[in-house]
Each structure stands twice: as structure tokens, then as C-alpha cells.
Protein backbone atom coordinates (compact mmCIF):
# COMPACT_ATOMS: atom_id res chain seq x y z
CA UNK A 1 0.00 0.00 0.00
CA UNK A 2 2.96 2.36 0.68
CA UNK A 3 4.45 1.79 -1.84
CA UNK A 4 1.06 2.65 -4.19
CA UNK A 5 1.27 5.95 -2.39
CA UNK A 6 5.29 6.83 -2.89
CA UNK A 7 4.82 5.60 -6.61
CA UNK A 8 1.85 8.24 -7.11
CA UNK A 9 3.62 11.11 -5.25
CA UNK A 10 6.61 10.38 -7.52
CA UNK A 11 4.18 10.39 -10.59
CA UNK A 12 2.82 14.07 -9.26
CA UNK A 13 5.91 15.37 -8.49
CA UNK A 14 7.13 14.53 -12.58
CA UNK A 15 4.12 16.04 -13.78
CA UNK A 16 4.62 19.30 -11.95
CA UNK A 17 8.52 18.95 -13.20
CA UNK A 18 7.33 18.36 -16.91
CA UNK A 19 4.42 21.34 -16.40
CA UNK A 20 7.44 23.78 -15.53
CA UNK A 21 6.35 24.42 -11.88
CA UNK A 22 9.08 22.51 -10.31
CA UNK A 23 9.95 23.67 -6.85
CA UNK A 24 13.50 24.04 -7.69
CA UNK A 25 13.89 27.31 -9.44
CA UNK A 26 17.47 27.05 -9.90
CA UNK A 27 18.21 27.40 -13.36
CA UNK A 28 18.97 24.16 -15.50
CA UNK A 29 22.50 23.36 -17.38
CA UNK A 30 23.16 20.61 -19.95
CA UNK A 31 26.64 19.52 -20.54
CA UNK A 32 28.22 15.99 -22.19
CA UNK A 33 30.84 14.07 -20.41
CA UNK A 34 32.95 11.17 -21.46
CA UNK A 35 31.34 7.57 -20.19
CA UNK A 36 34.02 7.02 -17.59
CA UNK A 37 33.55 9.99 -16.20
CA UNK A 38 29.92 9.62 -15.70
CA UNK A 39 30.09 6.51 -13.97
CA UNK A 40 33.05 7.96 -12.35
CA UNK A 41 30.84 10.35 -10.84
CA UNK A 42 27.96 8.03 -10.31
CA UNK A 43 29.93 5.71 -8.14
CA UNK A 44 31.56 8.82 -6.52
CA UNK A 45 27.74 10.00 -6.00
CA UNK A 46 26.58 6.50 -5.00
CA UNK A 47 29.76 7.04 -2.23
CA UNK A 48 28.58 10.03 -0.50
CA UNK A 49 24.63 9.05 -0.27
CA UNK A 50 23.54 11.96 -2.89
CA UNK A 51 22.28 12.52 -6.56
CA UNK A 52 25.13 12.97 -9.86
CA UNK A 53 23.76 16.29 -10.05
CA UNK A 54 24.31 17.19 -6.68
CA UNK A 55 27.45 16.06 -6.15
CA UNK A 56 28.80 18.01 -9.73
CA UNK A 57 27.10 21.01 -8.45
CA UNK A 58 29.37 20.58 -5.03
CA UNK A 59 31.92 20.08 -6.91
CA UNK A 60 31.05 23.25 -9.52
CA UNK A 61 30.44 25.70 -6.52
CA UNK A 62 33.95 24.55 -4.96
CA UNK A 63 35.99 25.18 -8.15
CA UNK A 64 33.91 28.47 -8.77
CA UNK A 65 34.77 29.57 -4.46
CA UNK A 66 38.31 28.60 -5.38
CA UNK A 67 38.86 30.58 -8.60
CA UNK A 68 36.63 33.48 -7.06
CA UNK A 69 39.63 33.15 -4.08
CA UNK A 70 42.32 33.29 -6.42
CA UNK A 71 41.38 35.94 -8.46
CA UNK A 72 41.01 38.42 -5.25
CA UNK A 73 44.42 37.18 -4.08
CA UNK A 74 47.02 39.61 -4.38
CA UNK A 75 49.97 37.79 -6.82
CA UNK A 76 53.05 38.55 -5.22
């Protein structure tokens, strides 16, 4: 019975998604990575206990806090 109810909410929650009034309204990004590097990231996902694209966005917003670093880092 449970599981009638999670497989409905999942079904409502992909119609909202595919209707455009996803609760998320951080903007989307496509980009195409080599097969070993997607399950590289997969299993590196499946590691931590979150989604692919949560871990690349960790991983995006690191690089992006580094650079940002750098860049007000006096060379010298």
C-alpha cells in the first residue's frame, strides 16, 4: 500500500517537473561528459549518499569559491 502511495507522489511530483512548476527554481544546465567519467561520478555519487547532479554542483560551486579566491588574491 505504501508503496502505491510513494509511486503516485513520484508520478505528481514529474508532472509538476514536466508542467514547468518545479519547486526548484534554480536554473537548469546541460553539458556531455565522457562515459568514464559519468560513472566515475555516479559511483563517486553512490559514495557520498547523494544525486550525480548534486554532487557536480558541489563540486562546480567549490571550483567556482576557489577561482573566485584566487582571483582576489594579491599575486606577489
Amino acid at each position: 500500500m505504501i508503496s502505491f502511495y510513494a509511486s503516485y507522489i513520484v508520478e505528481i511530483v514529474l508532472l509538476f517537473n514536466l508542467m514547468g512548476k518545479a519547486t526548484n527554481p534554480k536554473p537548469r544546465m546541460a553539458y556531455a561528459i565522457g562515459q568514464e567519467y559519468k560513472e566515475f561520478l555516479e559511483q563517486w555519487a553512490e559514495e557520498e549518499g547523494r544525486s550525480t547532479a548534486n554532487l557536480v554542483e558541489r563540486i562546480l560551486l567549490d571550483a567556482i569559491a576557489k577561482k573566485k579566491q584566487e582571483s582576489t588574491t594579491p599575486q606577489g
